[in-house]
C-alpha atoms as a PDB file:
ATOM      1  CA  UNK A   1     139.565  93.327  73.555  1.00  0.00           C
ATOM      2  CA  UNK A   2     142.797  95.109  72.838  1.00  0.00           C
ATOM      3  CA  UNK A   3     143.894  97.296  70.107  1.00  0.00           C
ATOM      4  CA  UNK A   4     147.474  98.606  69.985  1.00  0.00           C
ATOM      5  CA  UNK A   5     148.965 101.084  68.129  1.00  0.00           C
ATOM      6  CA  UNK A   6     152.883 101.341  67.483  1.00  0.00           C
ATOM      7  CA  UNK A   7     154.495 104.512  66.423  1.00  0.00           C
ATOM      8  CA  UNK A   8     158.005 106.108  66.450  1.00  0.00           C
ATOM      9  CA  UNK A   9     160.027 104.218  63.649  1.00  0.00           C
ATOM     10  CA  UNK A  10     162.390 106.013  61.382  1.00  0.00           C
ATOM     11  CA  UNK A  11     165.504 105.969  59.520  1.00  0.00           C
ATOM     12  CA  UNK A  12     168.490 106.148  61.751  1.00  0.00           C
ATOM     13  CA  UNK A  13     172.256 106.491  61.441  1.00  0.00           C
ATOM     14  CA  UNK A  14     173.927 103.357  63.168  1.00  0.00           C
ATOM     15  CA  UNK A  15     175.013 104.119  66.731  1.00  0.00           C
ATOM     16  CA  UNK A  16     172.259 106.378  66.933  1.00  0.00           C
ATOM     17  CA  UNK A  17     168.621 106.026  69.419  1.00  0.00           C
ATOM     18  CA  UNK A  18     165.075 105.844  68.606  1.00  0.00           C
ATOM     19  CA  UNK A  19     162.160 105.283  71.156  1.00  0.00           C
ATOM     20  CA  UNK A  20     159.108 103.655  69.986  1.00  0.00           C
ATOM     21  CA  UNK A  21     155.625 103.978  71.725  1.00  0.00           C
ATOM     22  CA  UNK A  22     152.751 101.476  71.814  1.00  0.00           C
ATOM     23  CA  UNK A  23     149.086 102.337  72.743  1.00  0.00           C
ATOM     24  CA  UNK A  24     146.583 100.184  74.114  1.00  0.00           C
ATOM     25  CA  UNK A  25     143.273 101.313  73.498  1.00  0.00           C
ATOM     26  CA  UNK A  26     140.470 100.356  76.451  1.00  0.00           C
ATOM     27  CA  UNK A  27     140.675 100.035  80.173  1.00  0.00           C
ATOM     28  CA  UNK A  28     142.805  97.585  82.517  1.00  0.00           C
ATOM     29  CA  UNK A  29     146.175  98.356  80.699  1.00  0.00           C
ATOM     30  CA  UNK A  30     148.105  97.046  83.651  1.00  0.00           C
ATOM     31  CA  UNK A  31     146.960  93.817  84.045  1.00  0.00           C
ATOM     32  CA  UNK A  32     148.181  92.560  80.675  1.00  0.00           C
ATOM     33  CA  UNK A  33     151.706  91.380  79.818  1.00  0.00           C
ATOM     34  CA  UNK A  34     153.186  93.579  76.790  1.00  0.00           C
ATOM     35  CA  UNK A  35     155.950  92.376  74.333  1.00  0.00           C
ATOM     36  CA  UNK A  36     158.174  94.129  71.762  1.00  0.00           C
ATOM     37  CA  UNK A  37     158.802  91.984  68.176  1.00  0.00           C
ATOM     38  CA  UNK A  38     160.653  92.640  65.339  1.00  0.00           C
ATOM     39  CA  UNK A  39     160.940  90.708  62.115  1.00  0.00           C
ATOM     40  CA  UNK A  40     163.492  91.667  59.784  1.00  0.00           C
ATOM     41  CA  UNK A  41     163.174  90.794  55.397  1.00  0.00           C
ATOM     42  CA  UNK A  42     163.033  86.829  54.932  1.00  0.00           C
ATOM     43  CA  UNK A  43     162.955  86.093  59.024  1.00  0.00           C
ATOM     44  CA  UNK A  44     160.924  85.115  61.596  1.00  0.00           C
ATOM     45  CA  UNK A  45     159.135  87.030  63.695  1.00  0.00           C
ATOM     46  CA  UNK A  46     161.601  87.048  67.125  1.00  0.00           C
ATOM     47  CA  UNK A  47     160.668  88.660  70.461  1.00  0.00           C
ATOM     48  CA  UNK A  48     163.088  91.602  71.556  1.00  0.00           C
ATOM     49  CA  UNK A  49     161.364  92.310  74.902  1.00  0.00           C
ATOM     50  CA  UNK A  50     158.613  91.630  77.633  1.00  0.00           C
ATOM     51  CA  UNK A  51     157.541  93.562  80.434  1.00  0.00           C
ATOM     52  CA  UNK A  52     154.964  91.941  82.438  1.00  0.00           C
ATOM     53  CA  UNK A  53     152.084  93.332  84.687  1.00  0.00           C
ATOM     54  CA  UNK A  54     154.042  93.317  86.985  1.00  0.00           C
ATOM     55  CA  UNK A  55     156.945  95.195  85.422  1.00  0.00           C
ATOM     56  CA  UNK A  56     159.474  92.525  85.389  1.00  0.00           C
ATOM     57  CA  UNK A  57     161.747  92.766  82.346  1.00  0.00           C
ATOM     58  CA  UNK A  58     163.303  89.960  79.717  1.00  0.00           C
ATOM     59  CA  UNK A  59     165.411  90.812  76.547  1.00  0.00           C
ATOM     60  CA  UNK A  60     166.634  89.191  73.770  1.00  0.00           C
ATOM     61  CA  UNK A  61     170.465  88.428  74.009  1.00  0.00           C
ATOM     62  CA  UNK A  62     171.026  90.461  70.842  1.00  0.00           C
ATOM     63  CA  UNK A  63     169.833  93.883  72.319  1.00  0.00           C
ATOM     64  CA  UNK A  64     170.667  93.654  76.456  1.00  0.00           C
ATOM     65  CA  UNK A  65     172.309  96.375  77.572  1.00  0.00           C
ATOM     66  CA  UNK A  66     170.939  98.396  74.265  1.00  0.00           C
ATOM     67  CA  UNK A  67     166.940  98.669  74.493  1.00  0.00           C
ATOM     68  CA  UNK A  68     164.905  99.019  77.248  1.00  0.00           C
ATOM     69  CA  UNK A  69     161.332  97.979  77.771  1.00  0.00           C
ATOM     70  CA  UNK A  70     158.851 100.277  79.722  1.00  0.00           C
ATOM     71  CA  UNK A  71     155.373 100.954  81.090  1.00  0.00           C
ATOM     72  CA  UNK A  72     153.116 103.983  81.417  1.00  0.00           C
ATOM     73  CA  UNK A  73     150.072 102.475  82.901  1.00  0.00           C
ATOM     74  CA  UNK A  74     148.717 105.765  83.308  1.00  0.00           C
ATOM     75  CA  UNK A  75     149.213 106.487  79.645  1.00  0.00           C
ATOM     76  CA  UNK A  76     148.124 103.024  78.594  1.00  0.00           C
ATOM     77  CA  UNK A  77     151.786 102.698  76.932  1.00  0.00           C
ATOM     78  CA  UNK A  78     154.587 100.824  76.667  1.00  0.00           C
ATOM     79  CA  UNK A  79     157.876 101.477  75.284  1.00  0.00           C
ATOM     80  CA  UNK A  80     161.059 100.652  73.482  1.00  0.00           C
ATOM     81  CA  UNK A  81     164.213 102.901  74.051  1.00  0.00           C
ATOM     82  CA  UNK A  82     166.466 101.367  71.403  1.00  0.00           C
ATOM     83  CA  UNK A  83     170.302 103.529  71.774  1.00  0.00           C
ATOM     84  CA  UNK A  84     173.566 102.255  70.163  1.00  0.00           C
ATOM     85  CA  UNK A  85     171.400 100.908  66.809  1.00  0.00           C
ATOM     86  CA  UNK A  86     173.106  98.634  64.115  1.00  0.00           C
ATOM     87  CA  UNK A  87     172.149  97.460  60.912  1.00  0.00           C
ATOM     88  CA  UNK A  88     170.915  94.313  62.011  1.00  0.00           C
ATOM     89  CA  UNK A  89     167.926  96.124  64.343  1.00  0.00           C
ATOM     90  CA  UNK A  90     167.021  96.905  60.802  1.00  0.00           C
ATOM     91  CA  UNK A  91     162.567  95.488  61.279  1.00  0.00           C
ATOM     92  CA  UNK A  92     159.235  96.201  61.445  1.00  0.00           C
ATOM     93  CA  UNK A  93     158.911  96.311  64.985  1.00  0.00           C
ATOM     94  CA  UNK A  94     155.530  94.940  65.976  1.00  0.00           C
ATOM     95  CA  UNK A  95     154.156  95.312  70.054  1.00  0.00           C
ATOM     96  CA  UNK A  96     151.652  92.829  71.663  1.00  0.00           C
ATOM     97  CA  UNK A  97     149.850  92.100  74.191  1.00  0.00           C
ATOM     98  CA  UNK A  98     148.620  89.389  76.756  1.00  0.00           C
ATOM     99  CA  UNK A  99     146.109  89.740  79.799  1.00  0.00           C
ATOM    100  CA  UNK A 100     147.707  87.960  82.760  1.00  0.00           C
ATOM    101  CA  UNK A 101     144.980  84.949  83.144  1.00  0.00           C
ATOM    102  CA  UNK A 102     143.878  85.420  79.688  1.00  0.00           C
ATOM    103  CA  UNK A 103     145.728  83.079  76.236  1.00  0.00           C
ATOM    104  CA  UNK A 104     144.748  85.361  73.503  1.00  0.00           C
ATOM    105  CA  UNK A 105     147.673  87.418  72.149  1.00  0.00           C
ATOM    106  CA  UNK A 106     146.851  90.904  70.625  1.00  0.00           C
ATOM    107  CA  UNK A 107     149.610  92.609  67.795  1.00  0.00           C
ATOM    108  CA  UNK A 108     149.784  96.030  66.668  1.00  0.00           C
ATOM    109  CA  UNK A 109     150.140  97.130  63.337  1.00  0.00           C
ATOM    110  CA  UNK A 110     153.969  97.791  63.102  1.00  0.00           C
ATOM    111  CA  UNK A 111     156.084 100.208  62.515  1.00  0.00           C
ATOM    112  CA  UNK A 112     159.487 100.485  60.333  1.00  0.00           C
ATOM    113  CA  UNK A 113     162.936 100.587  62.541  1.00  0.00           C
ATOM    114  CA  UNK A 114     165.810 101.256  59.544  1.00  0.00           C
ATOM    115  CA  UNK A 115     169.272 101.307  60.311  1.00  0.00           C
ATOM    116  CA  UNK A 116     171.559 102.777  58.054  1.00  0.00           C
ATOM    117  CA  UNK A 117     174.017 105.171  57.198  1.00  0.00           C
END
C-alpha cells in the first residue's frame, strides 16, 4: 500500500515557476510508476506527466518544454518543476502512483496550482 502526499501549490504570477513535491510513504518507491494530474473547475481529470520506474518521461502536449517530471528514489519523491505558468495551469494538481506489475492506482490528496496576476 501507498500513500502520497502532494505539497508545494500556491498562487503565482503568470510566467512565473512553482515546483511541487509528492511523497510516497513505505518502502520500494522505485519500482512503481508515478504520474502528475491536474483537473481544472468543470474538467476532467487529465494527466500532465509520467515518469516510470525506470525514469522514462511522457508529457502532456500542453506543458512540453514547460514542466518537468522527476524522481528522488532516495527521498521517496517525485516532482513537478512547472516554469513559464499561464492561466490555464490554473488546477488542483493531484500525483499517483502505480507499482510496475501491480493494476491498482494510488492518488494523493492534491494540492492548489493558481495562476494569476
Amino acid at each position: 500500500q501507498v500513500q502520497l502526499v502532494e505539497s508545494g501549490g500556491g498562487l503565482v504570477q503568470p510566467g512565473g515557476s512553482l515546483r511541487l513535491s509528492c511523497v510516497a510513504s513505505g518502502r520500494s518507491f522505485s519500482i512503481y510508476d508515478m504520474g502528475w494530474y491536474r483537473q481544472a473547475p468543470g474538467k476532467q481529470r487529465e494527466l500532465v506527466a509520467a515518469i516510470s520506474s525506470g525514469d522514462s518521461t511522457k508529457y502532456a502536449d500542453s506543458v512540453k518544454g514547460r514542466f518537468t517530471i522527476s524522481r528522488d528514489n532516495a527521498k521517496n519523491t517525485v516532482y513537478l518543476e512547472m516554469k513559464s505558468l499561464k492561466p490555464e495551469d490554473t488546477a488542483v494538481y493531484y500525483c499517483n502512483a502505480k507499482a510496475l506489475y501491480g493494476t491498482v492506482v494510488y492518488w494523493g490528496q492534491g494540492t492548489q496550482v493558481t495562476v494569476s496576476s
